[in-house]
C-alpha atoms as a PDB file:
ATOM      1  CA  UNK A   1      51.806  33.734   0.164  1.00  0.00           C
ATOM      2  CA  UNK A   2      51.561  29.989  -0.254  1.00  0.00           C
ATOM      3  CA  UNK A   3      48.322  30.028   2.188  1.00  0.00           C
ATOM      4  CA  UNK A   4      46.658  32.549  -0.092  1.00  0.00           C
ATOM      5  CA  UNK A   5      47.660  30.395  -2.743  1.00  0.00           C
ATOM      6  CA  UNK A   6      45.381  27.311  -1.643  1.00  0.00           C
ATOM      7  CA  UNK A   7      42.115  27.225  -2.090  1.00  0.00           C
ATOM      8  CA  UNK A   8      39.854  27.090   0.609  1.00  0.00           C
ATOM      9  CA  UNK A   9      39.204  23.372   1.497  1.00  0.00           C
ATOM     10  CA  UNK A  10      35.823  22.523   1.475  1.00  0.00           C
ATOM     11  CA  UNK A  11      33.783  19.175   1.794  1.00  0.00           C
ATOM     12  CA  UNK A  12      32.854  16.718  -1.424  1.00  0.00           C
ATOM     13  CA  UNK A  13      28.705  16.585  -2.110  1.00  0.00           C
ATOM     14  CA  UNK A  14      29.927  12.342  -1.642  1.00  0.00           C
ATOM     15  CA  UNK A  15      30.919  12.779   1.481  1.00  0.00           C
ATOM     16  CA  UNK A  16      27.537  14.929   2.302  1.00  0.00           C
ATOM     17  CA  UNK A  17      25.260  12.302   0.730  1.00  0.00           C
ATOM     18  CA  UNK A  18      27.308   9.923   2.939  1.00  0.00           C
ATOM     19  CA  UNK A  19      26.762  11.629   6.129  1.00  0.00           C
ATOM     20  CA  UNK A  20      23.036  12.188   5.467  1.00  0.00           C
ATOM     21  CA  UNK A  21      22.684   8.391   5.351  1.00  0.00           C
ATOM     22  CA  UNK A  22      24.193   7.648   8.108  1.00  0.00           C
ATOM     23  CA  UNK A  23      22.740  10.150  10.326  1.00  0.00           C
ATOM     24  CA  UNK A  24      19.710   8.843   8.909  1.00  0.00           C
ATOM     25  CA  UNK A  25      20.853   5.221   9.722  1.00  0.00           C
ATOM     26  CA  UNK A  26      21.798   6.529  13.384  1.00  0.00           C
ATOM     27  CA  UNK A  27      18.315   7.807  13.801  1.00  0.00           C
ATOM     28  CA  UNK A  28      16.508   4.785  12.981  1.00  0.00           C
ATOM     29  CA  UNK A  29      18.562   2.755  15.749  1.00  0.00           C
ATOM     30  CA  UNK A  30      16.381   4.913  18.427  1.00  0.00           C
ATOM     31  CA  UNK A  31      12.997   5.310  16.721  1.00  0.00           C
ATOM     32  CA  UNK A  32      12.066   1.695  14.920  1.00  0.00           C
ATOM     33  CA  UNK A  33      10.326   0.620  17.427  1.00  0.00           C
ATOM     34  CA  UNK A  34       8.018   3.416  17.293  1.00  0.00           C
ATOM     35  CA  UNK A  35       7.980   2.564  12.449  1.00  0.00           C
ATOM     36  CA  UNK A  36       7.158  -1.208  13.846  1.00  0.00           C
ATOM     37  CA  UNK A  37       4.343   0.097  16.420  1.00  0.00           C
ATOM     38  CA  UNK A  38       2.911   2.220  13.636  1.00  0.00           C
ATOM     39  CA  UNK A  39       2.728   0.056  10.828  1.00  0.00           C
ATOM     40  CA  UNK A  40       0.753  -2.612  13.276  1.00  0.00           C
ATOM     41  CA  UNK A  41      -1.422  -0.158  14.207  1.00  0.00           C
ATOM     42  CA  UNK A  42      -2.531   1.133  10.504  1.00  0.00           C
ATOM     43  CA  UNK A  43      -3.407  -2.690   9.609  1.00  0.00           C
ATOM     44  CA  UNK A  44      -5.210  -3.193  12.420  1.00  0.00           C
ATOM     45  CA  UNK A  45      -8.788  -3.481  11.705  1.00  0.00           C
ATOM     46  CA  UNK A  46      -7.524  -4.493   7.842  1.00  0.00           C
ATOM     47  CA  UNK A  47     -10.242  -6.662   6.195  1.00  0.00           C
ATOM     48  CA  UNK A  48     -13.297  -5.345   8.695  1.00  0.00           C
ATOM     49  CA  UNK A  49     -11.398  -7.993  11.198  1.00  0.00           C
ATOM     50  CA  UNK A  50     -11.793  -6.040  14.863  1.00  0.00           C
ATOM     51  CA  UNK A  51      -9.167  -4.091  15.478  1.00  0.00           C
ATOM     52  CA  UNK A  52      -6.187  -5.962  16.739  1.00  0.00           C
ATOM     53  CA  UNK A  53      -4.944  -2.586  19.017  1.00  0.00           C
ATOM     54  CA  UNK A  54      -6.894  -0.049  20.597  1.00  0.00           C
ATOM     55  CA  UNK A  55      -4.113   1.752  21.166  1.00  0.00           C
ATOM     56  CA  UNK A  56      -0.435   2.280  20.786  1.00  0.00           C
ATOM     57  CA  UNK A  57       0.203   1.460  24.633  1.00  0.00           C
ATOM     58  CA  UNK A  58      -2.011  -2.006  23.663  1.00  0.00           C
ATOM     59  CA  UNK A  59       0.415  -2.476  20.864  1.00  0.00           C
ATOM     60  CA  UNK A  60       3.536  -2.152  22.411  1.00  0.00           C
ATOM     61  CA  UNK A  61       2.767  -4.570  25.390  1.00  0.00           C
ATOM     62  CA  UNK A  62       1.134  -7.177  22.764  1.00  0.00           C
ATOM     63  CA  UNK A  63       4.253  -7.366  20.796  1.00  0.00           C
ATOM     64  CA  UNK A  64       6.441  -7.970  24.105  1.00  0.00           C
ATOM     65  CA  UNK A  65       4.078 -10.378  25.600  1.00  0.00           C
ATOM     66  CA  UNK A  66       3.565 -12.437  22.402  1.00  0.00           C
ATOM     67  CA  UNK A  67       7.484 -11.809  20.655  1.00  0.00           C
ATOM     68  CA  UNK A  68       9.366 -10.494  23.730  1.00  0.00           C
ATOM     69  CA  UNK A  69      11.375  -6.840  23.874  1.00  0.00           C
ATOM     70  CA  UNK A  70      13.649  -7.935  20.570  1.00  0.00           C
ATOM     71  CA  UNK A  71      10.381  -8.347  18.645  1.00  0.00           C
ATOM     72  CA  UNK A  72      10.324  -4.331  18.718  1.00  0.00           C
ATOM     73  CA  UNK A  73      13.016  -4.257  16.623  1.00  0.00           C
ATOM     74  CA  UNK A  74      11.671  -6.600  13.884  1.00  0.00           C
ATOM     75  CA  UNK A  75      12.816  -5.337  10.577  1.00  0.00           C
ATOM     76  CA  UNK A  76      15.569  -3.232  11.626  1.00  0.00           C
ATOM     77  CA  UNK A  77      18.075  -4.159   8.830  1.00  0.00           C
ATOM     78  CA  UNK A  78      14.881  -2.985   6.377  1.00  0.00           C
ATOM     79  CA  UNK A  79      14.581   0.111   8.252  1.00  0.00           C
ATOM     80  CA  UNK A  80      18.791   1.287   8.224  1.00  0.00           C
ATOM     81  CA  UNK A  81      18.799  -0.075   4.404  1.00  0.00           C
ATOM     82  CA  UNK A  82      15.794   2.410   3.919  1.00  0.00           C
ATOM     83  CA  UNK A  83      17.728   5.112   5.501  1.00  0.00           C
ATOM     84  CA  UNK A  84      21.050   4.440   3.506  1.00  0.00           C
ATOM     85  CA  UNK A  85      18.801   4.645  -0.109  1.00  0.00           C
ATOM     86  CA  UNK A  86      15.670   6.779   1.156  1.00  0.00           C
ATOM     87  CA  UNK A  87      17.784   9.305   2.749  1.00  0.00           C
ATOM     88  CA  UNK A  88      20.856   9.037   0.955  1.00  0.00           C
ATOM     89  CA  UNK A  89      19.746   9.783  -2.309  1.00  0.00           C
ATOM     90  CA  UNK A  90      17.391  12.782  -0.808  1.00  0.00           C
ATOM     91  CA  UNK A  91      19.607  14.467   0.749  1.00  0.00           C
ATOM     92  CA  UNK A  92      21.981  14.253  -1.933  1.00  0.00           C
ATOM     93  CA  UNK A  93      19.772  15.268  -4.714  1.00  0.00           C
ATOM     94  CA  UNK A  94      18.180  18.548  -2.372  1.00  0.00           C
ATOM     95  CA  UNK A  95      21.851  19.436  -1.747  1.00  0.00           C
ATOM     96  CA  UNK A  96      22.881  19.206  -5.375  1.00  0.00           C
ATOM     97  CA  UNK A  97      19.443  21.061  -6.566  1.00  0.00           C
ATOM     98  CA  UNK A  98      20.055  23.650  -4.186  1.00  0.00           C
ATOM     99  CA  UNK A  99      23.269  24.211  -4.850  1.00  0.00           C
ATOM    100  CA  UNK A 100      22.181  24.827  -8.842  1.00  0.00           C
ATOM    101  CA  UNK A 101      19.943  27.529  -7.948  1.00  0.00           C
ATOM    102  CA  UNK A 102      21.973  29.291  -5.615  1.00  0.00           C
ATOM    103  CA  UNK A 103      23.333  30.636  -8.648  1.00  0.00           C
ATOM    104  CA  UNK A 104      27.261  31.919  -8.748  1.00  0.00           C
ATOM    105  CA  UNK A 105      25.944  34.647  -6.315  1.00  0.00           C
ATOM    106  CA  UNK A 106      25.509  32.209  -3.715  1.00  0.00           C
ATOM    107  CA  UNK A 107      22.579  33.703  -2.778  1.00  0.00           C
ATOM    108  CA  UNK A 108      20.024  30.879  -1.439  1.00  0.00           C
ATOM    109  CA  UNK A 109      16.577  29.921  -3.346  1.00  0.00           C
ATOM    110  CA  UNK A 110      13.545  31.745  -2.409  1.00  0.00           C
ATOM    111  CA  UNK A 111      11.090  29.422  -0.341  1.00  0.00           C
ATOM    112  CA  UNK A 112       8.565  28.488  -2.725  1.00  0.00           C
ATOM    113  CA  UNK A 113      11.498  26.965  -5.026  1.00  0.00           C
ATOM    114  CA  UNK A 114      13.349  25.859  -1.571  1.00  0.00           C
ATOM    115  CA  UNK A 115       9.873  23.696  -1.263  1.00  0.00           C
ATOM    116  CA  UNK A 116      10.085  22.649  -5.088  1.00  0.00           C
ATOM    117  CA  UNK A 117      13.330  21.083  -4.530  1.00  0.00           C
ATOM    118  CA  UNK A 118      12.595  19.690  -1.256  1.00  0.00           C
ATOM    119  CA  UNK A 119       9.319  17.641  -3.260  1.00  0.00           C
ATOM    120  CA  UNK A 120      11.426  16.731  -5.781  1.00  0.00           C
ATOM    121  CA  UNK A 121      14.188  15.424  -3.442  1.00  0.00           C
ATOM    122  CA  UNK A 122      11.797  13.276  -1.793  1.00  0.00           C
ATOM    123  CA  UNK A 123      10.352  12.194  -4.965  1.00  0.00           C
ATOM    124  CA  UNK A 124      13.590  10.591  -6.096  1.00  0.00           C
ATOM    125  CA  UNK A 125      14.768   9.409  -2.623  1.00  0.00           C
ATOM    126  CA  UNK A 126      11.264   7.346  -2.275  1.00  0.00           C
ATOM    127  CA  UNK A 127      11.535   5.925  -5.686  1.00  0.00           C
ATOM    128  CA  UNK A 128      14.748   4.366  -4.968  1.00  0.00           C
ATOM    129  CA  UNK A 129      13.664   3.091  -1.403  1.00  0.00           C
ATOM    130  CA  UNK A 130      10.529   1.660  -1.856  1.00  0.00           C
ATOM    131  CA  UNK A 131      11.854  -1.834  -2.085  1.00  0.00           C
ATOM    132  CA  UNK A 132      13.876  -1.077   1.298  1.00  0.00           C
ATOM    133  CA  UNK A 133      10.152   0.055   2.359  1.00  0.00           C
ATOM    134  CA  UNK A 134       8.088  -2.888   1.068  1.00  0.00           C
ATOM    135  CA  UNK A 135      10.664  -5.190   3.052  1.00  0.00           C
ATOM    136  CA  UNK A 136       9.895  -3.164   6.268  1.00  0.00           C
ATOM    137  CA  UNK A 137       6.236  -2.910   5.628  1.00  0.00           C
ATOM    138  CA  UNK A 138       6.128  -6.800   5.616  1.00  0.00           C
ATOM    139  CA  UNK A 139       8.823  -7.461   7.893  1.00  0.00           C
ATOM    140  CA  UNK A 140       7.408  -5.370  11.253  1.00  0.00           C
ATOM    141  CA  UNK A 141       3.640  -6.722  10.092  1.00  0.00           C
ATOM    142  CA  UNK A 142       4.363 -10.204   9.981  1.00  0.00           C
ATOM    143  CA  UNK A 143       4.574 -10.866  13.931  1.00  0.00           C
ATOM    144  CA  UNK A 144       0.886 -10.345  14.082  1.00  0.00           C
ATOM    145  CA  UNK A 145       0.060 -12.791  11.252  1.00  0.00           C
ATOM    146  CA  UNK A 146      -0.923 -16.602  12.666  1.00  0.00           C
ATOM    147  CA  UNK A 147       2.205 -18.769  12.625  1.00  0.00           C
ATOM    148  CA  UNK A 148       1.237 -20.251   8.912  1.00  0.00           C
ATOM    149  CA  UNK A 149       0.748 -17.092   7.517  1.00  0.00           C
ATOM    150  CA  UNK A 150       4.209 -15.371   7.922  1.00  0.00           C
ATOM    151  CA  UNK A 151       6.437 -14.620   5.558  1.00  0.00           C
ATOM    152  CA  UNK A 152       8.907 -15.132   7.710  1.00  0.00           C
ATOM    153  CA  UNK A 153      11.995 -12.860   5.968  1.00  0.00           C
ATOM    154  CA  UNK A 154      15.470 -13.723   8.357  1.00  0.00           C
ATOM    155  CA  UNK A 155      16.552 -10.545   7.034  1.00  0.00           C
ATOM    156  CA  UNK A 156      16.445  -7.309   4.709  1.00  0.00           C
ATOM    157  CA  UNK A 157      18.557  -9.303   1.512  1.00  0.00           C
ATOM    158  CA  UNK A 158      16.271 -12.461   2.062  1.00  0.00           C
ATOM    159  CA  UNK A 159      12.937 -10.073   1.709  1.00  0.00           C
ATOM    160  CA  UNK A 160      14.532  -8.947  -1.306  1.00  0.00           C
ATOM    161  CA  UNK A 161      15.604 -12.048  -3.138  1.00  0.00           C
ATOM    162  CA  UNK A 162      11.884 -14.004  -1.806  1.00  0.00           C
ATOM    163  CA  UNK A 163      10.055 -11.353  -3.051  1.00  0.00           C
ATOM    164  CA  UNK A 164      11.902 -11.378  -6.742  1.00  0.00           C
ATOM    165  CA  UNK A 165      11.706 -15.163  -6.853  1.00  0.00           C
ATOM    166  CA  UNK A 166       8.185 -15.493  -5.535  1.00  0.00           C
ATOM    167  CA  UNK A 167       6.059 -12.285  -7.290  1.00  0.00           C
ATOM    168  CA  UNK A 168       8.492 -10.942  -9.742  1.00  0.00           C
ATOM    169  CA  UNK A 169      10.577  -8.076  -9.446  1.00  0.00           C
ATOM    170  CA  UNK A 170       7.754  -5.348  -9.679  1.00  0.00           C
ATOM    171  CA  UNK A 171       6.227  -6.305  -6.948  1.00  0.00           C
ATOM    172  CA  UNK A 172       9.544  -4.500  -4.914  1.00  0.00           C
ATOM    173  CA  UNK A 173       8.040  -1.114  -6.521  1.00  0.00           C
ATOM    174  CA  UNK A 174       4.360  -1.963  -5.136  1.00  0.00           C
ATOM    175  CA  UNK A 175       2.868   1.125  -3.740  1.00  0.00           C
ATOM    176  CA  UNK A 176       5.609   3.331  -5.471  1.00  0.00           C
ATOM    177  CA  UNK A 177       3.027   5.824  -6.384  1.00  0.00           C
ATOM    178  CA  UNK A 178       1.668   6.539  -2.338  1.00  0.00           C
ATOM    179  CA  UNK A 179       5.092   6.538  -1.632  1.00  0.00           C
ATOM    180  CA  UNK A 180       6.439   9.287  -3.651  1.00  0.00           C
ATOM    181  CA  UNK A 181       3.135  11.097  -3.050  1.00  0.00           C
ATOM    182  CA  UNK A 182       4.061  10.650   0.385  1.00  0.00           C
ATOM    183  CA  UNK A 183       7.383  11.958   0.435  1.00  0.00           C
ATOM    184  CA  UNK A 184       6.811  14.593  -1.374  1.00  0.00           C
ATOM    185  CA  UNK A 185       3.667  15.920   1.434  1.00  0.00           C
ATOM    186  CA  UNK A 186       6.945  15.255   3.917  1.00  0.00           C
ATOM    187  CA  UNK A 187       9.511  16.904   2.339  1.00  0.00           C
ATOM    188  CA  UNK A 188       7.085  20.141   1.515  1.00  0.00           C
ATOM    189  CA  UNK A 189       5.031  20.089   5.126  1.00  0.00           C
ATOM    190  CA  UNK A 190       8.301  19.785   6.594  1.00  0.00           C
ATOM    191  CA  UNK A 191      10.477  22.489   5.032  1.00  0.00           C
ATOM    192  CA  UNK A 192       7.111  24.988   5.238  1.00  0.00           C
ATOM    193  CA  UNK A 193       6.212  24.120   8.639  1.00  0.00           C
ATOM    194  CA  UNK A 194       9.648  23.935   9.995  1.00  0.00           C
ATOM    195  CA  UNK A 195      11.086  26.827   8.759  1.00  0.00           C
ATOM    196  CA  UNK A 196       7.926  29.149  10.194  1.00  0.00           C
ATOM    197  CA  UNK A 197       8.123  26.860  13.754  1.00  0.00           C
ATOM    198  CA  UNK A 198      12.045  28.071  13.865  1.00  0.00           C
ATOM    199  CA  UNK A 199      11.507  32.042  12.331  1.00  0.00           C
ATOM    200  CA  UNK A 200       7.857  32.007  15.059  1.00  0.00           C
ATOM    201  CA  UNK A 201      10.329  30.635  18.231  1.00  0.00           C
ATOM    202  CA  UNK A 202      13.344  32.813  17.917  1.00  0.00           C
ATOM    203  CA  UNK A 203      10.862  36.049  17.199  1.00  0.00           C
ATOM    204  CA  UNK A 204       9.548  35.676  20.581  1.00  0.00           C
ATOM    205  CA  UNK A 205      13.226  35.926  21.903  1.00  0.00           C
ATOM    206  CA  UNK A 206      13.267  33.348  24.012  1.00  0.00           C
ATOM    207  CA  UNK A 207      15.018  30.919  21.720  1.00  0.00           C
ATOM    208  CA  UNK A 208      17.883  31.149  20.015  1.00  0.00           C
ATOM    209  CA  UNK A 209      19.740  29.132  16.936  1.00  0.00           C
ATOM    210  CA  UNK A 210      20.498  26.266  18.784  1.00  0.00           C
ATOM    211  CA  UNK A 211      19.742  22.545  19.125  1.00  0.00           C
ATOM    212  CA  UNK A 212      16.668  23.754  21.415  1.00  0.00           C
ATOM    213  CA  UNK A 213      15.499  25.630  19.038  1.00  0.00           C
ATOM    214  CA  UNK A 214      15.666  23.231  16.437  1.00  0.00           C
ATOM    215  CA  UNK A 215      14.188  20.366  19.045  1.00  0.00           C
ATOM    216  CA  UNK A 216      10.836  22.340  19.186  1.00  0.00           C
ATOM    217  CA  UNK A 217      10.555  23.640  15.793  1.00  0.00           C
ATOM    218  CA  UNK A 218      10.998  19.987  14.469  1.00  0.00           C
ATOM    219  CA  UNK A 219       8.732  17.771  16.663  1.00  0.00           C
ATOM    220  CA  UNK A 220       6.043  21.206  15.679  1.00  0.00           C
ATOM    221  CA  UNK A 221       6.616  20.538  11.970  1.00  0.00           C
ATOM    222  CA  UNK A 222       6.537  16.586  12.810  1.00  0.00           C
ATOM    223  CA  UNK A 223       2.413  17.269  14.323  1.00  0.00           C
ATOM    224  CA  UNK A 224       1.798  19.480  11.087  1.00  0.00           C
ATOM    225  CA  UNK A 225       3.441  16.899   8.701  1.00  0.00           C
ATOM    226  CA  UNK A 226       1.801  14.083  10.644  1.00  0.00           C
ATOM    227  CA  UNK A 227      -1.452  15.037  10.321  1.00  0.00           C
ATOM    228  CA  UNK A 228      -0.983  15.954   6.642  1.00  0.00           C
ATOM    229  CA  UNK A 229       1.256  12.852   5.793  1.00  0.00           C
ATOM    230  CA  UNK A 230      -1.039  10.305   7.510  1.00  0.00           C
ATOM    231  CA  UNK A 231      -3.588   9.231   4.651  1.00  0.00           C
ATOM    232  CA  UNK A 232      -1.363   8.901   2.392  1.00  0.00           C
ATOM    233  CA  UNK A 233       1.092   6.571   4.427  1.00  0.00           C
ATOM    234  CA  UNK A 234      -2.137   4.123   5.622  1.00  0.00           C
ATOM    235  CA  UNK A 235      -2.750   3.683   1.873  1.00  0.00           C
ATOM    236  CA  UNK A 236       0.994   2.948   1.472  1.00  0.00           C
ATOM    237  CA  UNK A 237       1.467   0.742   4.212  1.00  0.00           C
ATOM    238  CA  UNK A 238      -1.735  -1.450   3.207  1.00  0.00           C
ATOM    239  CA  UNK A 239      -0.856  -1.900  -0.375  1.00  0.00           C
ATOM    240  CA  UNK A 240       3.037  -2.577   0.199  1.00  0.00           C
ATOM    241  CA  UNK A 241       1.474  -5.342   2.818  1.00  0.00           C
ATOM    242  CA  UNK A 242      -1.330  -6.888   1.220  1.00  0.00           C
ATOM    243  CA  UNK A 243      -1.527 -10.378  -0.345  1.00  0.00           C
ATOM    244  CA  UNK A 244      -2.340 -11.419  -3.615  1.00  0.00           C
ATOM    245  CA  UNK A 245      -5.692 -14.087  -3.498  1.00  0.00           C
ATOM    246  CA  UNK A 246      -6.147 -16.258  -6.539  1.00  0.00           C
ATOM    247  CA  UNK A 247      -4.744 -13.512  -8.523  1.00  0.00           C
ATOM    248  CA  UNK A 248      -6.838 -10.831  -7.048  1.00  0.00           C
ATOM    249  CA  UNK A 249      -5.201  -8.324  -5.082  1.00  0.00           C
ATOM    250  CA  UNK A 250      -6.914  -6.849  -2.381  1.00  0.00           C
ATOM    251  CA  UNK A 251      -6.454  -3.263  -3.022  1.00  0.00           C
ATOM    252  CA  UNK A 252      -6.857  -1.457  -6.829  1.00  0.00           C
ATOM    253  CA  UNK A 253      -4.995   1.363  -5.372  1.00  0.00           C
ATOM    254  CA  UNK A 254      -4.420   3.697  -2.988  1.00  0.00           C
ATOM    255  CA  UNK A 255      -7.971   5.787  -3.266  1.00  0.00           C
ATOM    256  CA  UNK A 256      -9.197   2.002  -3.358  1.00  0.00           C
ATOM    257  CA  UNK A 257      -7.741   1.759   0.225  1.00  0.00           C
ATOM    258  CA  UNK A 258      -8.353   5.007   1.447  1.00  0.00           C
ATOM    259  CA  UNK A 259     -12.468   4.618   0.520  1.00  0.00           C
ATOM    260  CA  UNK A 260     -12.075   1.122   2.080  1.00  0.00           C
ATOM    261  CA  UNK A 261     -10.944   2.377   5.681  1.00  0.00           C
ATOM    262  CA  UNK A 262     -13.290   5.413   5.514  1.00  0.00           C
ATOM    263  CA  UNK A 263     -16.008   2.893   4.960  1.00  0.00           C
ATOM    264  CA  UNK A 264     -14.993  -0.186   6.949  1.00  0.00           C
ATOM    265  CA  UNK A 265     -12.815   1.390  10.181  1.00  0.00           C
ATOM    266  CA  UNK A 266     -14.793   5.055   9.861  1.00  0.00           C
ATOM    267  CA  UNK A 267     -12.554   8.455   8.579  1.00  0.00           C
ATOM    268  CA  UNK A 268     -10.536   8.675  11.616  1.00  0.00           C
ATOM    269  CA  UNK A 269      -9.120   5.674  11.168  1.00  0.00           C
ATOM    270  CA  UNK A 270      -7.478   7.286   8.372  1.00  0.00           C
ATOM    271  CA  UNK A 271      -5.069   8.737  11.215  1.00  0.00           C
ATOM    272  CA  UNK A 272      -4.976   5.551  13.312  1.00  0.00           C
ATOM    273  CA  UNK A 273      -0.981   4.762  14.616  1.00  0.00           C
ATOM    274  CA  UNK A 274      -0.909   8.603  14.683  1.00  0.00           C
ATOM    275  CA  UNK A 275       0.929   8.927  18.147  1.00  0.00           C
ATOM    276  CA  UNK A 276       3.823   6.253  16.959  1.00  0.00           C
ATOM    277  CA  UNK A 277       3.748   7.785  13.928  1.00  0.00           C
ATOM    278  CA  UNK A 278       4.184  11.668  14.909  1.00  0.00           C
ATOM    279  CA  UNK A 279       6.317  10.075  17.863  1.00  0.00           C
ATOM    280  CA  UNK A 280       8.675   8.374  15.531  1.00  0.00           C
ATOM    281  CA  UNK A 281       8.750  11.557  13.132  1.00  0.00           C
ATOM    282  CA  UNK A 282      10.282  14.450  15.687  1.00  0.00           C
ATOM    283  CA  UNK A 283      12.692  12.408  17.330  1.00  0.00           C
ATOM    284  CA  UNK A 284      14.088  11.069  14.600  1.00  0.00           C
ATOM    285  CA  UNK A 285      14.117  14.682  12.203  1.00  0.00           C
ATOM    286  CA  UNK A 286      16.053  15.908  15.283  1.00  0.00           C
ATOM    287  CA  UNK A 287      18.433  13.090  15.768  1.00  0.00           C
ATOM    288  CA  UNK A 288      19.105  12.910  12.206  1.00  0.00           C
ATOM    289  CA  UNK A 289      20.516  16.876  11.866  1.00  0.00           C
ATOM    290  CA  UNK A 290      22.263  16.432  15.585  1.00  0.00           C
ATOM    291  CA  UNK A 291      24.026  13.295  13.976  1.00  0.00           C
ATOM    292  CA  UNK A 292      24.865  14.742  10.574  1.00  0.00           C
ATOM    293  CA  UNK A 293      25.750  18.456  12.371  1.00  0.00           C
ATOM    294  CA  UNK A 294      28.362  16.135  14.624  1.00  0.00           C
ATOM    295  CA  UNK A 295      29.530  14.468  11.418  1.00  0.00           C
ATOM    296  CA  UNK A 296      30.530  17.425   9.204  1.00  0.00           C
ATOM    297  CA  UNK A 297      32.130  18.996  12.371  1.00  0.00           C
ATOM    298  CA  UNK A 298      34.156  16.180  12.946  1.00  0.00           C
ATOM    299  CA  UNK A 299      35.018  15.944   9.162  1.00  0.00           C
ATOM    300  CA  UNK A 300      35.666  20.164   9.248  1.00  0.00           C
ATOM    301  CA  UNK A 301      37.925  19.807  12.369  1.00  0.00           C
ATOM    302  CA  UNK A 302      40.193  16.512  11.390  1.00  0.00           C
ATOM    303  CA  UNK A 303      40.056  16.199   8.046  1.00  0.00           C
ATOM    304  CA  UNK A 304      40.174  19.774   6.598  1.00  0.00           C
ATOM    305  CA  UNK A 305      41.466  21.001   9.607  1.00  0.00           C
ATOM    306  CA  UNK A 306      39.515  23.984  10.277  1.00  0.00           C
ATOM    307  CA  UNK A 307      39.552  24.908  13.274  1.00  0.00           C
ATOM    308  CA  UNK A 308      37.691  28.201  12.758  1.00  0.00           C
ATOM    309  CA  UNK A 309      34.394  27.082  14.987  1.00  0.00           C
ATOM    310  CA  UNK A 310      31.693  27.406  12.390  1.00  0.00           C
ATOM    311  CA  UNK A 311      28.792  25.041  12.796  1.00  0.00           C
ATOM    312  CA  UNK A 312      28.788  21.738  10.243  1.00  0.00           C
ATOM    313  CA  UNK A 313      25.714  22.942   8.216  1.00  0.00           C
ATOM    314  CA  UNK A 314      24.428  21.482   5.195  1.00  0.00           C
END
């Protein structure tokens, strides 16, 4: 009687957005190498300079010959502070939203508004990590900048308090706009593409619900969300770097950047770090949902002590 009594325990949305962060955080551990060997690549060829890398093998063994294996990781304490606001707050805010228009029914959103909510998730999430970004955006670029020209941030919290001090506290939103547009071509490529890469593999009957299953279907919706994505992240990435000259900046905007490279570097430069880029993407959707899956077991089995076997979820 007393077990009918209770209700049935269930996990705290905190403890969810917590998770997602960390999973998140977990992720970016494996793949920032891959965000450092990306961002060099999209501002190579910056300023009609020749391009620095030809290609993302090029890269890589540049920035071990000329900063050695630990320069690969340059900016990691940007990228996991990115991760614990960027994907905090998204995850949080999608699972709340969806949540709401479940409805007392329960009954799941249909996709169009699952896609709605997934845009506006992102939307949030990027506003809030775009100074985390800025810091990374400057912190993995500044390695191939001659030795008088770096910035030379020791760390996340010092990119943060420099760039207050020395260009004012807007400057840590810089690029917001490309951002958010960004994240919101993510979030809605991602959610589309991935869900029809999942329902496509299991209908062939070769795949079922499993972490195979969701290893192909993500690094499929990471090609279809790179490709999409791409543009918008160059223009990002170039105005969250660039310098301010006698009180000219170089870039009026992001369609300022984007006819810039089309011009100067030709239009397929407009997908140029695209191998780091989608290579970074898969692995680290897939790592992220393994991580948070293991997490929300974990919390299921020894916390709430369930024991019934059901999968973490979302």
């Amino acid at each position: 009687m007393a077990a009918s009594q209770t209700p049935p325990a269930s996990m705290p949305n905190y403890i969810r957005f917590l998770f997602g962060g960390l999973a998140g955080m977990g992720a970016t551990l494996f793949v920032q190498p891959l965000d450092l060997i990306k961002n060099r690549m999209q501002l190579s060829g910056e300023g009609g300079k020749a391009k620095e890398h030809k290609t993302s093998i090029h890269a890589i063994k540049s920035v071990i010959r000329n900063e050695g294996i630990s320069g690969l990781y340059v900016g990691l304490s940007a990228g996991l502070l990115r991760q614990a606001s960027y994907t905090t707050v998204r995850m949080g805010v999608y699972s709340t939203l969806f949540e709401k228009f479940s409805g007392d029914s329960g009954k799941p959103p249909g996709f169009f508004m699952k896609a709605a909510i997934g845009m506006t998730a992102g939307a949030v999430g990027a506003f809030v990590g775009t100074p985390a970004e800025i810091s990374l955006i400057r912190m993995t670029a500044d390695g191939r900048l001659p030795e008088a020209e770096r910035r030379g941030y020791k760390n996340v919290f010092d990119a943060l308090i420099r760039i207050t001090k020395e260009e004012g506290i807007v400057t840590l939103w810089r690029g917001c706009l490309p951002t958010v547009g960004r994240a919101m071509v993510v979030n809605a490529a991602q959610l589309a593409s991935y869900s029809q890469a999942k329902q496509l593999l299991m209908s062939t009957g070769y795949f079922k619900d499993n972490i195979l299953c969701h290893f192909a279907s993500s690094m499929i919706s990471g090609l279809i969300t790179t490709a999409a994505s791409m543009p918008v992240d160059i223009a990002k990435t170039r105005i969250q770097n660039m310098k301010i000259i006698n009180g000219v900046p170089e870039y009026r905007g992001a369609m300022d950047v984007l006819l810039k490279v089309v011009k100067n570097e030709g239009f397929f430069s407009l997908w140029k770090g695209f191998t780091p880029y989608y290579a970074r993407l898969g692995p680290h959707t897939v790592l992220t949902f393994i991580f948070l899956e293991q997490m929300n077991q974990s919390y299921r089995v020894y916390v709430l002590k369930d024991t019934s076997g059901v999968g973490g979820g979302l």
